[in-house]
Protein backbone atom coordinates (compact mmCIF):
# COMPACT_ATOMS: atom_id res chain seq x y z
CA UNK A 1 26.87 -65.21 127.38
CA UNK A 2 26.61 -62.85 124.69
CA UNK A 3 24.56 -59.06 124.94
CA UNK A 4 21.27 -59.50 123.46
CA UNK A 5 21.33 -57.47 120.04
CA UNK A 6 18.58 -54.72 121.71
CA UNK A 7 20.91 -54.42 124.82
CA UNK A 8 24.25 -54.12 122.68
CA UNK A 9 22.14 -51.11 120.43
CA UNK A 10 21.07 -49.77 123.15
CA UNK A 11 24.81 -48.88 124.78
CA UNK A 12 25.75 -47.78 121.76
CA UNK A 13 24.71 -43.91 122.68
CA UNK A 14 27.71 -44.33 125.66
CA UNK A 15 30.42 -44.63 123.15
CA UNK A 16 29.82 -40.72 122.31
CA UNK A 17 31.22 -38.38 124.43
CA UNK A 18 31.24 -34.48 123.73
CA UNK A 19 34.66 -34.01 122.55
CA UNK A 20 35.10 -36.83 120.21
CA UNK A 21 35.68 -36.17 116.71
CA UNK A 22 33.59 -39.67 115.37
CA UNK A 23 29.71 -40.03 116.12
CA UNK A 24 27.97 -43.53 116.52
CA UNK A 25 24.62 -44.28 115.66
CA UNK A 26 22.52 -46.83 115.52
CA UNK A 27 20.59 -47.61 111.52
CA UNK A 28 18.64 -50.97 112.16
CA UNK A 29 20.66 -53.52 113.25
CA UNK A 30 23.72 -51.91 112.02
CA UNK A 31 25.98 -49.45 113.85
CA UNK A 32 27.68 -46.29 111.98
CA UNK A 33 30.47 -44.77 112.65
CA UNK A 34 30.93 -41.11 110.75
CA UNK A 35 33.19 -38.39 111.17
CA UNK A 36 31.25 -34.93 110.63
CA UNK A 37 34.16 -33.14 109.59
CA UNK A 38 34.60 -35.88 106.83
CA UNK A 39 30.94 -36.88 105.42
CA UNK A 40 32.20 -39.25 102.69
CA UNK A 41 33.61 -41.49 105.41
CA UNK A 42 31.97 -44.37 107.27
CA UNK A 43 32.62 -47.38 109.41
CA UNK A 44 29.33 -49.51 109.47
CA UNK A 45 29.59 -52.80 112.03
CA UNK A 46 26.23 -55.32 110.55
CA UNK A 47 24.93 -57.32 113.43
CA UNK A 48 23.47 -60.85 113.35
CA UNK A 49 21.38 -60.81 116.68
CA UNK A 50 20.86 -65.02 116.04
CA UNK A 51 24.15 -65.61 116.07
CA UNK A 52 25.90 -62.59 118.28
CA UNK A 53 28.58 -61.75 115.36
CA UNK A 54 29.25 -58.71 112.97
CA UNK A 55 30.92 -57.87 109.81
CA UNK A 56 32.91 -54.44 109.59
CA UNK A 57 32.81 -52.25 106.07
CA UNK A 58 34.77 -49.00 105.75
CA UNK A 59 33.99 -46.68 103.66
CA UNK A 60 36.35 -44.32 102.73
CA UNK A 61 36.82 -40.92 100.77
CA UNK A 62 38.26 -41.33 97.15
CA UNK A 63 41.85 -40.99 96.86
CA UNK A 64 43.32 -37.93 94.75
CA UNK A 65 44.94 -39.01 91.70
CA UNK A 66 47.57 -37.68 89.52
CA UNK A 67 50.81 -35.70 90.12
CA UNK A 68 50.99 -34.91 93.78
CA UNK A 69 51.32 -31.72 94.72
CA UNK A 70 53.68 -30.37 97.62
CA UNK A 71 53.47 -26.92 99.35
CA UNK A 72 56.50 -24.94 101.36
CA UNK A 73 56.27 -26.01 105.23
CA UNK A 74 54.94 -29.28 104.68
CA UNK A 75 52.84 -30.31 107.85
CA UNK A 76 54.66 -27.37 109.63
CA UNK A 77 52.55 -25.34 107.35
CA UNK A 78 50.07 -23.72 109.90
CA UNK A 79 47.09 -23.37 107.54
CA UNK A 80 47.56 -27.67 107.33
CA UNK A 81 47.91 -28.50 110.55
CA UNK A 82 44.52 -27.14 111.40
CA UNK A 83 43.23 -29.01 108.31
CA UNK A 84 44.47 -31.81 110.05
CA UNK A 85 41.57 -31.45 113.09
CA UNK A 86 39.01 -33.84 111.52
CA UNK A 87 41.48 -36.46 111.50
CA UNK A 88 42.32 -36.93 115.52
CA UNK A 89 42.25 -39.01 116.55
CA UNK A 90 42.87 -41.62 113.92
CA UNK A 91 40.61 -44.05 112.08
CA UNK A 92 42.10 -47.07 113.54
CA UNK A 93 42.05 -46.18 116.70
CA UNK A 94 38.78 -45.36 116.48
CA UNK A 95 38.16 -49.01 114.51
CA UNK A 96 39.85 -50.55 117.46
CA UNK A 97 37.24 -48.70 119.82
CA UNK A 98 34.63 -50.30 117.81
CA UNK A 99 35.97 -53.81 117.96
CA UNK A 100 36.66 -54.05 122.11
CA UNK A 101 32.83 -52.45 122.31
CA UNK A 102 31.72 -55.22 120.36
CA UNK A 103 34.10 -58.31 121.84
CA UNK A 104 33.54 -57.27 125.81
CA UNK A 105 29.86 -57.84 124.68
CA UNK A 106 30.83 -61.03 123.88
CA UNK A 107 30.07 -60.68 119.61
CA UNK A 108 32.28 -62.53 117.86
CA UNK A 109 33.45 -61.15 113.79
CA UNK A 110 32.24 -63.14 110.91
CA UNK A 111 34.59 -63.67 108.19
């Protein structure tokens, strides 16, 4: 049987832990995902309590555009790798977190 939807908002809080990089939080019946380090990005899960399932948006930051632009060292470039900190660990993986949270609960994704 399926979490209620107050029970399944209510475990939400144990998904953060003090080292991760991605907060979750619950807005109404919705929960966000957000990366401080990254404000214009967002994984929102929308839960229908009547019939246990939830729809998944991403929103992510605008892509550059134009001529790209390449610097000596690449990613072995110090001063980029620790530009690189707000994006451990990766978005899918933390997409995938979201998902098993939400299927060992029993919530099944709308299409």
């Amino acid at each position: 049987m399926a979490t209620s939807l107050e029970d399944l908002l209510a475990r939400v809080e144990s998904l953060n832990t003090p080292d991760a990089a991605y907060r979750h939080s619950v807005v109404g019946s919705t929960i966000v995902v957000s990366d401080p380090a990254d404000p214009d990005y967002a994984l929102t899960a929308s839960l229908d309590g009547a019939s246990h399932t939830f729809t998944i948006t991403e929103t992510k930051p605008p892509q550059p555009t134009g001529p790209r632009r390449f610097e000596a060292g690449g990613i072995y470039n110090t001063a980029k790798r620790v530009g690189l900190r707000g994006h451990m660990p990766q978005r899918r993986t933390v997409k995938e977190g979201l998902l098993a949270f939400l299927e060992r609960a029993e919530w099944k994704r709308s299409k």
